[in-house]
N, C-alpha and C. Protein backbone atom coordinates (compact mmCIF):
# COMPACT_ATOMS: atom_id res chain seq x y z
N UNK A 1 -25.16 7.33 16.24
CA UNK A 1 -23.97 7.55 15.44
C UNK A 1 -24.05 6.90 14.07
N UNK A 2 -24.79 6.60 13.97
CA UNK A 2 -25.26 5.73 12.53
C UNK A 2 -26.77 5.70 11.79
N UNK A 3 -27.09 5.10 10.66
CA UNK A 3 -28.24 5.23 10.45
C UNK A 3 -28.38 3.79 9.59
N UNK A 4 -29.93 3.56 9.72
CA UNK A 4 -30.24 2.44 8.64
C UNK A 4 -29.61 2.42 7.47
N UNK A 5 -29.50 1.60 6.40
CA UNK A 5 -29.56 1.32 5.10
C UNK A 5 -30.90 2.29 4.26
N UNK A 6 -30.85 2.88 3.14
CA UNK A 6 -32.04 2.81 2.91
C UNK A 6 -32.41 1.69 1.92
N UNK A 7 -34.11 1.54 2.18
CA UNK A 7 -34.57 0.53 1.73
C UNK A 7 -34.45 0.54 -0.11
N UNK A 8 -34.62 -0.68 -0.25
CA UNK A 8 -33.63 -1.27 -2.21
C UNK A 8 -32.40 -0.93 -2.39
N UNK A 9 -31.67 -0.79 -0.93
CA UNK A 9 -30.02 0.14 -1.42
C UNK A 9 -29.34 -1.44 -1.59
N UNK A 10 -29.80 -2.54 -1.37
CA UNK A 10 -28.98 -3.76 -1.61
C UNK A 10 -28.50 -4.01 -2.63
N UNK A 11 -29.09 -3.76 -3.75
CA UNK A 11 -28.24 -3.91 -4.97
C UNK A 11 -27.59 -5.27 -5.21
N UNK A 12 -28.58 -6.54 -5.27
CA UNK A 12 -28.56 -7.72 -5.52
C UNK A 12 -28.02 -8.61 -4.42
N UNK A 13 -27.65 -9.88 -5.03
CA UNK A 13 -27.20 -11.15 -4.01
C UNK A 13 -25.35 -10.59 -4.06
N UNK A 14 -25.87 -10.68 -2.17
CA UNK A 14 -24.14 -10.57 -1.98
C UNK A 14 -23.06 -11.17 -2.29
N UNK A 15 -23.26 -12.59 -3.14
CA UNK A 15 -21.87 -13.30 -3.45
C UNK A 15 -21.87 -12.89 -5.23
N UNK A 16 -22.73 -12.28 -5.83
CA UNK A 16 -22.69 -11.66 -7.03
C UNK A 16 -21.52 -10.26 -6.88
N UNK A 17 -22.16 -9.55 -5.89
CA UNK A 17 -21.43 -8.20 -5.78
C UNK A 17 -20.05 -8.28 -5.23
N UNK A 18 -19.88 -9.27 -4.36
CA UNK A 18 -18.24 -9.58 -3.93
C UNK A 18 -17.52 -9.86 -5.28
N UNK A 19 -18.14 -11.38 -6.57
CA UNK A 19 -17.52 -11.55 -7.41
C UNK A 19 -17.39 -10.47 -8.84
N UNK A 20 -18.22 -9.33 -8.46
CA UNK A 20 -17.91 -8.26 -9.51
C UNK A 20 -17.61 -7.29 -8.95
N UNK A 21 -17.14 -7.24 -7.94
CA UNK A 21 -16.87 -5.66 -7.19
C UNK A 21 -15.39 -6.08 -6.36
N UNK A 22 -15.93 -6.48 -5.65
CA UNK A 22 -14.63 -7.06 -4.39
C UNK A 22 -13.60 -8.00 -4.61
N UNK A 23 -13.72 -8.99 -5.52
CA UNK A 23 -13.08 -10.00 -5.54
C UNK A 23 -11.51 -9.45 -6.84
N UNK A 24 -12.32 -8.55 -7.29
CA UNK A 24 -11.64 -7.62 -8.69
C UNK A 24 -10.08 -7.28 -8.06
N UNK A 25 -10.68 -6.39 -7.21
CA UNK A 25 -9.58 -5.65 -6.16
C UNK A 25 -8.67 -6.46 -5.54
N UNK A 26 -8.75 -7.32 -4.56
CA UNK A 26 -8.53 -8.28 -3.84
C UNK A 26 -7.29 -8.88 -4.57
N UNK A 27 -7.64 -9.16 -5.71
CA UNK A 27 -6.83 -9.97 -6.95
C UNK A 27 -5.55 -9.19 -7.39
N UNK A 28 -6.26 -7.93 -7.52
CA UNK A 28 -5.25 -6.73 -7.82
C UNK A 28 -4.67 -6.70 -6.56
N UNK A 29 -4.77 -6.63 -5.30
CA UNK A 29 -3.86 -6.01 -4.17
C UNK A 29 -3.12 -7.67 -3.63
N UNK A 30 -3.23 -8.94 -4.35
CA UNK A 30 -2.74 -10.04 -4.06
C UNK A 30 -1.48 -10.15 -5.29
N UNK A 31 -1.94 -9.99 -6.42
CA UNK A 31 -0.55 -9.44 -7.43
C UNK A 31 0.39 -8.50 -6.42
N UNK A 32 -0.10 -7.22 -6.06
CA UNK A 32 1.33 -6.27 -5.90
C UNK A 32 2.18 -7.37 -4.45
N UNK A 33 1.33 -8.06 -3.99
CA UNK A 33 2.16 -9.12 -2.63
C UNK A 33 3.12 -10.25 -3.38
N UNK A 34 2.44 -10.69 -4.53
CA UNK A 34 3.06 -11.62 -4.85
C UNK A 34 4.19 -11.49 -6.00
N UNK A 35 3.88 -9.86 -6.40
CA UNK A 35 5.13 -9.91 -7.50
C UNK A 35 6.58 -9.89 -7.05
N UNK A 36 7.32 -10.32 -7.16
CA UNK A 36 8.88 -9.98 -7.14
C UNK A 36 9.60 -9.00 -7.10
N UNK A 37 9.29 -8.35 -8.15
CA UNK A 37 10.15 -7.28 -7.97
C UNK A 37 9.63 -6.58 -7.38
N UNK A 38 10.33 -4.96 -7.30
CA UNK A 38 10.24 -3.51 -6.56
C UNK A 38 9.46 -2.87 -7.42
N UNK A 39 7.85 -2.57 -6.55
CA UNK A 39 7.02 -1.98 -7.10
C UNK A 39 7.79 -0.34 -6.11
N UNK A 40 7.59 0.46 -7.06
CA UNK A 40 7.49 1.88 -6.88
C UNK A 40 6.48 2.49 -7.01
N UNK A 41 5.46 3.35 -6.21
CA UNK A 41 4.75 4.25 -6.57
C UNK A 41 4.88 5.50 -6.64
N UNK A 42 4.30 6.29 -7.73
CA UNK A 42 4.55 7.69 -7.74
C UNK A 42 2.78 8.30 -7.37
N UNK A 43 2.83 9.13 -6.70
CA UNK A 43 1.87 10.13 -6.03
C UNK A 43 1.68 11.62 -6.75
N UNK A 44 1.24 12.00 -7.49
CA UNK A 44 0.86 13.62 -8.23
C UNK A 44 -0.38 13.79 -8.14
N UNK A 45 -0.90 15.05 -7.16
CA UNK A 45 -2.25 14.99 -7.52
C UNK A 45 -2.48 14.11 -6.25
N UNK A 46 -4.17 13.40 -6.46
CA UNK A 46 -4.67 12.94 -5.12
C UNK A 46 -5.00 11.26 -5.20
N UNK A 47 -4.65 10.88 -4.52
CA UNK A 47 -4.76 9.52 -4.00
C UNK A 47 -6.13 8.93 -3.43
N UNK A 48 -7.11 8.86 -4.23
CA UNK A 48 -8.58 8.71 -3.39
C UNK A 48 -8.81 7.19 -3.07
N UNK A 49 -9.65 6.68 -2.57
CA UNK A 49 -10.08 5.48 -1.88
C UNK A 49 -9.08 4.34 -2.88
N UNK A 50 -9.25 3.47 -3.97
CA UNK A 50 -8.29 2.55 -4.13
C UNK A 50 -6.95 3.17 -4.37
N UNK A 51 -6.75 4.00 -4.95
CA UNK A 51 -5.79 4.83 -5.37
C UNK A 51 -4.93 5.25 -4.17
N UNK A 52 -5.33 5.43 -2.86
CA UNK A 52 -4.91 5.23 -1.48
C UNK A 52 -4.40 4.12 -1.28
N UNK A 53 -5.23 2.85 -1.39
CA UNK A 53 -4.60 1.66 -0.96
C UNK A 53 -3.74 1.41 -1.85
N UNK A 54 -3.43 1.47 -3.10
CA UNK A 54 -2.39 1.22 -3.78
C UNK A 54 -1.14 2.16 -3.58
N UNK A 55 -0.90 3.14 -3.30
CA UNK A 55 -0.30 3.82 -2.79
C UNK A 55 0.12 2.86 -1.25
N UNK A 56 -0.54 2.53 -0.86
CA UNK A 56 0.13 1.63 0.03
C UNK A 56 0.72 0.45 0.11
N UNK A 57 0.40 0.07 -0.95
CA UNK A 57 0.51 -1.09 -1.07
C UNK A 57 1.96 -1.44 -2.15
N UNK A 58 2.47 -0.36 -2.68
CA UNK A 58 3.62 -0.18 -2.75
C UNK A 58 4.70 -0.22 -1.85
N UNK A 59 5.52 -1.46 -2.46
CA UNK A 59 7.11 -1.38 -1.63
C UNK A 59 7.81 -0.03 -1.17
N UNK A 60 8.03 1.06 -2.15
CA UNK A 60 8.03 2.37 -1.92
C UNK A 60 7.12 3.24 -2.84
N UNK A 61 6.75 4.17 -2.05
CA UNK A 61 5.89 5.12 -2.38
C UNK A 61 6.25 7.26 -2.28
N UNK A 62 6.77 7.34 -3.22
CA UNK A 62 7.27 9.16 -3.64
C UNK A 62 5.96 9.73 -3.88
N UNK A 63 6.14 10.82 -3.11
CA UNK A 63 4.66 11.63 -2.94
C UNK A 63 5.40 12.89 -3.41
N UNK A 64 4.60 13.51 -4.54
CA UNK A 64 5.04 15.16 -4.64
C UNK A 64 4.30 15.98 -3.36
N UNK A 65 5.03 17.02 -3.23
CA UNK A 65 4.99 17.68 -2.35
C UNK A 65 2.99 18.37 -1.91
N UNK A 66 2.56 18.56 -3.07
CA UNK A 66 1.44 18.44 -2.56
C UNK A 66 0.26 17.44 -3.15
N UNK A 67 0.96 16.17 -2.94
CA UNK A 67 -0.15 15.14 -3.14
C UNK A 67 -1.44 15.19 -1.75
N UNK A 68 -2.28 14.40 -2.24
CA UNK A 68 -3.33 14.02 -0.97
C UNK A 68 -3.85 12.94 -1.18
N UNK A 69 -4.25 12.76 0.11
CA UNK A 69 -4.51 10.91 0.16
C UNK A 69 -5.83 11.27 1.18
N UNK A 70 -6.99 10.67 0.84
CA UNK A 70 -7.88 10.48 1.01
C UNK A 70 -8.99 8.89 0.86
N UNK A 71 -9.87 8.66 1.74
CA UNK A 71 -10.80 7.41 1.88
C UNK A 71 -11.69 8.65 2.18
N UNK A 72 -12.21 8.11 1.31
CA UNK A 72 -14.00 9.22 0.96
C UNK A 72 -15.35 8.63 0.89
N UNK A 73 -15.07 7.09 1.09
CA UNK A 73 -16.32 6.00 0.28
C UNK A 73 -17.46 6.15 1.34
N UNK A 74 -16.75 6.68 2.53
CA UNK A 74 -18.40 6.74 4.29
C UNK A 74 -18.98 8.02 3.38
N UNK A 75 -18.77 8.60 2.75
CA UNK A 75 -19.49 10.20 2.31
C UNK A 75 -20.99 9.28 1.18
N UNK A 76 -20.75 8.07 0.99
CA UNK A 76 -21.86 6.89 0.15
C UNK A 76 -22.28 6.24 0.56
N UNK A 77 -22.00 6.16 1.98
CA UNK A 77 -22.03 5.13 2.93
C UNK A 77 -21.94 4.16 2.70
N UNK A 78 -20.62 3.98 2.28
CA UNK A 78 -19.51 2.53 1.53
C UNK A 78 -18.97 2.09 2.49
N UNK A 79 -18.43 1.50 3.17
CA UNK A 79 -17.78 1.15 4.34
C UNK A 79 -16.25 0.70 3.59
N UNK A 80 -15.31 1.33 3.60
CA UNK A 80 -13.82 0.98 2.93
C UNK A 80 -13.16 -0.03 3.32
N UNK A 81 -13.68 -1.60 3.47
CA UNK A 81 -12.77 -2.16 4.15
C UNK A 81 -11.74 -2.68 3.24
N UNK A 82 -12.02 -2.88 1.63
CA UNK A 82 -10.81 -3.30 0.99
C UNK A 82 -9.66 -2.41 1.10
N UNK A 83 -10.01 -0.65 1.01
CA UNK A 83 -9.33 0.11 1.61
C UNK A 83 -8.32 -0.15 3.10
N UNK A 84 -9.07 -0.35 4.21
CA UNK A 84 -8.80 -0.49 5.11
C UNK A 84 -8.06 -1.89 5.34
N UNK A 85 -8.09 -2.83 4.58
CA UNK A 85 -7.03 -4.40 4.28
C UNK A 85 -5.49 -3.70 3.95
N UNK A 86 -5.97 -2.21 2.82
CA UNK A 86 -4.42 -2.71 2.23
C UNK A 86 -3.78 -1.63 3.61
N UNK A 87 -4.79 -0.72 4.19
CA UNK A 87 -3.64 0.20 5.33
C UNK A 87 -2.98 -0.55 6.29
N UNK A 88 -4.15 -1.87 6.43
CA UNK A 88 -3.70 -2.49 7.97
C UNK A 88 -2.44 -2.85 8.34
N UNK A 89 -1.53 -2.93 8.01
CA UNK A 89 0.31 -3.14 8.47
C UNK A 89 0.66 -1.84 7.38
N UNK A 90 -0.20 -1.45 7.26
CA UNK A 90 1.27 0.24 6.68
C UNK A 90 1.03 1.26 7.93
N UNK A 91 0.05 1.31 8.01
CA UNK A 91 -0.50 3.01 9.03
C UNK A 91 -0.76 2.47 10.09
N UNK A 92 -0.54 3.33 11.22
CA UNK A 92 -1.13 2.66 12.71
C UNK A 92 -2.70 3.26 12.18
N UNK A 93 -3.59 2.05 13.29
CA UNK A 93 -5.02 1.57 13.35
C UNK A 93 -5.46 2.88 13.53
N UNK A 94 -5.14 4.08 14.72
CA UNK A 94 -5.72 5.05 14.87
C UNK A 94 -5.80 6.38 13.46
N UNK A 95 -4.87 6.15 12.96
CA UNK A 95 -4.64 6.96 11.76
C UNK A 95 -5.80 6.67 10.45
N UNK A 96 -5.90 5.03 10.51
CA UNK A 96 -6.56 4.86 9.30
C UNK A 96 -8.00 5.06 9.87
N UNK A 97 -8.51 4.71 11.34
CA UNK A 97 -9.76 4.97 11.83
C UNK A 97 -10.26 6.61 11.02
N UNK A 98 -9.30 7.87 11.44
CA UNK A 98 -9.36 9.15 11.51
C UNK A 98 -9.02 9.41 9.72
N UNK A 99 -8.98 8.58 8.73
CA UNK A 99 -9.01 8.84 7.14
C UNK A 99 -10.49 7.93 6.85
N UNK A 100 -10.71 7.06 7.47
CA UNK A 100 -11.92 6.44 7.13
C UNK A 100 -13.19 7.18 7.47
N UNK A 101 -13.08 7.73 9.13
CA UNK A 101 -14.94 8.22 9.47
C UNK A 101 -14.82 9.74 9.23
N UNK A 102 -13.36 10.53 9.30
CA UNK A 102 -13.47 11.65 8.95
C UNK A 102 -13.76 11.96 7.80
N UNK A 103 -13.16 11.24 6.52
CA UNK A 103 -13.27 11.11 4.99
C UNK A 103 -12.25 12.34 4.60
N UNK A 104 -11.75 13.36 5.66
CA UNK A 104 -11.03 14.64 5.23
C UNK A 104 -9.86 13.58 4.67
N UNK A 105 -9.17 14.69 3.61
CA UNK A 105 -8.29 14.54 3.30
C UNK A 105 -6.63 14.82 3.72
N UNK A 106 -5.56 13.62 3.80
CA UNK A 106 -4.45 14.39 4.54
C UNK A 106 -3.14 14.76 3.40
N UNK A 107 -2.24 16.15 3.70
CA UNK A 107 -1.23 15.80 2.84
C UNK A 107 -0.52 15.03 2.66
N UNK A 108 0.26 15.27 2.25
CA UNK A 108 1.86 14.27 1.43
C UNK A 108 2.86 14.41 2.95
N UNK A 109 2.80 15.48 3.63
CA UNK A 109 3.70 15.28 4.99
C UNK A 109 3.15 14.64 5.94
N UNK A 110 1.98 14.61 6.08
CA UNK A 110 0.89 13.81 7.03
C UNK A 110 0.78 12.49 6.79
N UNK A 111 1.21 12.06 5.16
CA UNK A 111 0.97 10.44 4.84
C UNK A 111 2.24 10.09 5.00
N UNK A 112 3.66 10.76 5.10
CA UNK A 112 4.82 10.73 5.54
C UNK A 112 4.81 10.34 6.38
N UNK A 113 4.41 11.09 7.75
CA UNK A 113 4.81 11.38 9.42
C UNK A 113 3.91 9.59 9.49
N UNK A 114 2.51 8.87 9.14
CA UNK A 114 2.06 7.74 9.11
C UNK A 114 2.24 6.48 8.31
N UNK A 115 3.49 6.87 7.64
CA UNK A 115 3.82 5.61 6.97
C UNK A 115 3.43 5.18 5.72
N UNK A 116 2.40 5.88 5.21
CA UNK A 116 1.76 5.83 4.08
C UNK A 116 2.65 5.53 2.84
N UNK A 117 3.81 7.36 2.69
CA UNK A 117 4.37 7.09 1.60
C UNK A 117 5.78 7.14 2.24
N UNK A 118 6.93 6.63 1.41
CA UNK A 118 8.18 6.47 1.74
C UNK A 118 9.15 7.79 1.77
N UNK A 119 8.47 9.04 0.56
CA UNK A 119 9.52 10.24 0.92
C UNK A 119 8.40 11.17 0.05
N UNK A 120 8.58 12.77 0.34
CA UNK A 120 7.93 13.24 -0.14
C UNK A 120 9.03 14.01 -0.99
N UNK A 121 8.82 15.05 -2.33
CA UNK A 121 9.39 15.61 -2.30
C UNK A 121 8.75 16.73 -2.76
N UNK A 122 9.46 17.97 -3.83
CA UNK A 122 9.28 18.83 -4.11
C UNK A 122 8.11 18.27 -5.63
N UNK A 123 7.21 19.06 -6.10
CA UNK A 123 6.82 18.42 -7.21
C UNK A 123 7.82 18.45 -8.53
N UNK A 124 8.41 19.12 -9.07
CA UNK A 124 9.74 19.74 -9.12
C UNK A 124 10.29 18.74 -9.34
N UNK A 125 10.87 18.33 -8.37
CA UNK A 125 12.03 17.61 -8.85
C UNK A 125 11.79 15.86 -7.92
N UNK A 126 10.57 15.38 -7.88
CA UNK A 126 9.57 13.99 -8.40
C UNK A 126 10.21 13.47 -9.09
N UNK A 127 10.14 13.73 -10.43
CA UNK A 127 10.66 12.74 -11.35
C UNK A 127 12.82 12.52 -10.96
N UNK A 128 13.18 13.45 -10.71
CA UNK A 128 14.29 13.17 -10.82
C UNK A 128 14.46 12.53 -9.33
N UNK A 129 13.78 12.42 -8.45
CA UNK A 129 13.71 11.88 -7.18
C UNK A 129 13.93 10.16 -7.66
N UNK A 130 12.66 9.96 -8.28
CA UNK A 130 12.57 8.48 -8.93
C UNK A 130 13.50 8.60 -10.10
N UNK A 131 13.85 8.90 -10.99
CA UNK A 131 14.98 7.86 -11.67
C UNK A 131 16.14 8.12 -10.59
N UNK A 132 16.08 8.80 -9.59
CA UNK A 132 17.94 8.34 -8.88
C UNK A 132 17.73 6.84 -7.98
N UNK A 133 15.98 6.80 -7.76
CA UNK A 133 15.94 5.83 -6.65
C UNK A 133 15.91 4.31 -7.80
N UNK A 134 15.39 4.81 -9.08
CA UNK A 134 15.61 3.20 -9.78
C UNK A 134 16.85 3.28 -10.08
N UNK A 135 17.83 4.41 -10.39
CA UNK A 135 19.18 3.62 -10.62
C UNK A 135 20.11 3.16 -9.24
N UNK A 136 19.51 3.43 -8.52
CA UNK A 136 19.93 3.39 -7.09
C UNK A 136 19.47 1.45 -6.96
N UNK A 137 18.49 1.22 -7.04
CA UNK A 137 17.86 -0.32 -7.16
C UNK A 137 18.61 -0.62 -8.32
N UNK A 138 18.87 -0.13 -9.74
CA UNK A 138 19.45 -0.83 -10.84
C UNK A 138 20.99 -1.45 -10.40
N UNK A 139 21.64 -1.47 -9.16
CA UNK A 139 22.71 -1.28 -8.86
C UNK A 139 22.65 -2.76 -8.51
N UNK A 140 21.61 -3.00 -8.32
CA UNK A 140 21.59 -4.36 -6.99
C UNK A 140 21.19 -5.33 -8.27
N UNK A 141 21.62 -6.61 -7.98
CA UNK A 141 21.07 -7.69 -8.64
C UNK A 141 19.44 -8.40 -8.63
N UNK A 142 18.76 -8.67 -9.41
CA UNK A 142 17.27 -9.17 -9.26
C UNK A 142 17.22 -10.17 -8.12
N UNK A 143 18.34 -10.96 -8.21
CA UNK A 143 18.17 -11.76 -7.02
C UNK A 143 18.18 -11.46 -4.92
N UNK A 144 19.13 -10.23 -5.12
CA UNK A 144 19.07 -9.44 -3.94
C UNK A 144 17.54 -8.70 -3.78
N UNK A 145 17.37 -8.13 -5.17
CA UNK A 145 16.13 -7.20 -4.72
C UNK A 145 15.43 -8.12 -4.61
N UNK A 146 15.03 -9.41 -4.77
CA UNK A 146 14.00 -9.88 -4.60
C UNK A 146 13.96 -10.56 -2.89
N UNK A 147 15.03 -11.00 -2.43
CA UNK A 147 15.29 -11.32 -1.42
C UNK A 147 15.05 -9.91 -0.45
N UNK A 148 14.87 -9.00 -0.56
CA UNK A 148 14.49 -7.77 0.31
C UNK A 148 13.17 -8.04 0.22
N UNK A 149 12.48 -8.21 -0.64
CA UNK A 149 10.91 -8.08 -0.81
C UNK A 149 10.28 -8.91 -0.43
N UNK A 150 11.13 -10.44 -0.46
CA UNK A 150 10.53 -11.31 0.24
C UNK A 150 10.42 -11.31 2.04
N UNK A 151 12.04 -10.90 2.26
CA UNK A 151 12.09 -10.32 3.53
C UNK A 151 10.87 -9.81 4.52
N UNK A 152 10.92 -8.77 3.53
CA UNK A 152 10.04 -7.54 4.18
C UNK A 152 8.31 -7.53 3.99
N UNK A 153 8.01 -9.01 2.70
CA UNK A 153 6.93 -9.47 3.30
C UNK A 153 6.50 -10.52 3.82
N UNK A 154 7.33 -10.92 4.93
CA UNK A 154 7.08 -12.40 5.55
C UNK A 154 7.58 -12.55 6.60
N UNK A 155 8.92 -11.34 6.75
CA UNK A 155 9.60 -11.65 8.04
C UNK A 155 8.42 -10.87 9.21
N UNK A 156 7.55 -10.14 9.14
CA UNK A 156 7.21 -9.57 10.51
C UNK A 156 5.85 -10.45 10.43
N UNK A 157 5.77 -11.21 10.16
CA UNK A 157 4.47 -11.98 10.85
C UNK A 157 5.45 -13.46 11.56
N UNK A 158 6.40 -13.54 11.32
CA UNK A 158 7.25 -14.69 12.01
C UNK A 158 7.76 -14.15 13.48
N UNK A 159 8.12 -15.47 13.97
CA UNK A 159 8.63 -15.60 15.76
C UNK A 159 10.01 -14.64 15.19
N UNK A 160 10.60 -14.53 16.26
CA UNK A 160 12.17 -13.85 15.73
C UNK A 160 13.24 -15.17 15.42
N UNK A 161 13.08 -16.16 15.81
CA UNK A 161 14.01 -17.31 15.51
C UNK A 161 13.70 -17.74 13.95
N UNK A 162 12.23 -17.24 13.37
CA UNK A 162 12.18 -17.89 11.99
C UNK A 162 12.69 -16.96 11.16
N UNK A 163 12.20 -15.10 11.58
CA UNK A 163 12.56 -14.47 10.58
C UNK A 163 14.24 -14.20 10.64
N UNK A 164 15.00 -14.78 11.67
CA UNK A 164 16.16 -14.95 11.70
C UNK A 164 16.74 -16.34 10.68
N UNK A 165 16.31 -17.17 10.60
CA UNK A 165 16.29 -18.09 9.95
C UNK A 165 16.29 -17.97 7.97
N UNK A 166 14.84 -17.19 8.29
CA UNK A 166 14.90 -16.85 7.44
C UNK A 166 15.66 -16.02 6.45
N UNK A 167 16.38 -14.64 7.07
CA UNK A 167 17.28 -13.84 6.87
C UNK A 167 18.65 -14.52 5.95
N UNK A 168 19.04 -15.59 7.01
CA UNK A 168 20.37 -16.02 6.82
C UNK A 168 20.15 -17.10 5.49
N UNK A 169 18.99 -17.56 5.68
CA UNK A 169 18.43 -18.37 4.13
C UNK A 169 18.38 -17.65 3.22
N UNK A 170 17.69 -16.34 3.16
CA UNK A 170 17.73 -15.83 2.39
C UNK A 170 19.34 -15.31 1.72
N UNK A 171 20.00 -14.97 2.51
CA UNK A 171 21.34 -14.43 1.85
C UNK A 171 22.14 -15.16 1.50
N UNK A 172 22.40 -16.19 2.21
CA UNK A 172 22.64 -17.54 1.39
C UNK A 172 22.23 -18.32 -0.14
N UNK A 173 21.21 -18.26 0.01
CA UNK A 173 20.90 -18.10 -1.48
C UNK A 173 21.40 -17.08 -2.45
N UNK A 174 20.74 -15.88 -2.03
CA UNK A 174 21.62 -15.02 -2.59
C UNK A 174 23.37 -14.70 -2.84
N UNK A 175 24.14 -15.33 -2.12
CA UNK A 175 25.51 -15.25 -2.43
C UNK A 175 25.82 -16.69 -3.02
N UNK A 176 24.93 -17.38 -2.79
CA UNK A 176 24.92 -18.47 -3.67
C UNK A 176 25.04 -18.89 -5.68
N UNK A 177 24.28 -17.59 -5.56
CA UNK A 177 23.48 -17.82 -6.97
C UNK A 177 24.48 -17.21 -7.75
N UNK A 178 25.46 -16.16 -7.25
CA UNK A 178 26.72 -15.34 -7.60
C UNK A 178 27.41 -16.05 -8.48
């Protein structure tokens, strides 16, 4: 089910190629965790190997109706795991297995039905999809939206007594700051 490397495909010392290749990315997909606010992504057209994970890696993600999302890098025999970091808590494991060794590409209702993106719509009417959903967020205060984002990246790796804890800290603050 596999095959060797071919020989000189190494392409130098591996802690060179992590710090100019891998470490690049990494940096980039540790910003979209650590920023604050509500990242939005928009989807037109196709979503290929990082362009996938960033698409995921969005708080919400609007897919026109015929976007595609694809991991293509096994067709180089790349192995996608920075890819495969940012799917791991968006897509169930079996889904991202079947975008990684298949390399086919899935639509905008298929990255729907797996969690990928948050809504699909018409291509059409995309843009007016997103400005109703930022004035829809413009409604809320920076301090609420940020308290969702923090929420939603910290509460599911906690016991239920912390991310409960956490919850009520969080809104507290928030009606605090009022």
């Amino acid at each position: 089910l596999g095959r060797d490397m071919p020989p000189g495909s190494e392409g130098g010392n591996a802690m060179d190629i992590r710090a100019g290749n891998t470490e690049p990315a990494l940096e980039l997909f540790a910003k979209f965790q650590r920023c604050p606010s509500t990242i939005i992504g928009i989807v037109q057209g196709k979503a290929v190997g990082m362009g996938c994970a960033m698409a995921a890696l969005c708080d919400i993600t609007l897919a026109a109706d015929d976007a595609q999302f694809q991991v293509p890098e096994m067709h180089r025999d790349l192995p996608p795991t920075l890819v495969m970091w940012a799917l791991a808590d968006r897509i169930p494991r079996k889904a991202a297995a079947y975008l990684v060794y298949s390399r086919n590409p899935i639509d905008a209702a298929m990255a729907l039905s797996l969690g990928l993106v948050s809504r699909v719509a018409p291509t059409a009417e995309l843009q007016a999809e997103t400005d109703a959903l930022i004035a829809k967020l413009s409604e809320n205060s920076i301090p609420a939206l940020n308290a969702v984002k923090s929420y939603m990246r910290s509460a599911p790796e906690m016991d239920r007594q912390g991310a409960a804890d956490f919850a009520s800290n969080l809104l507290a603050n928030v009606l605090a700051s009022r």
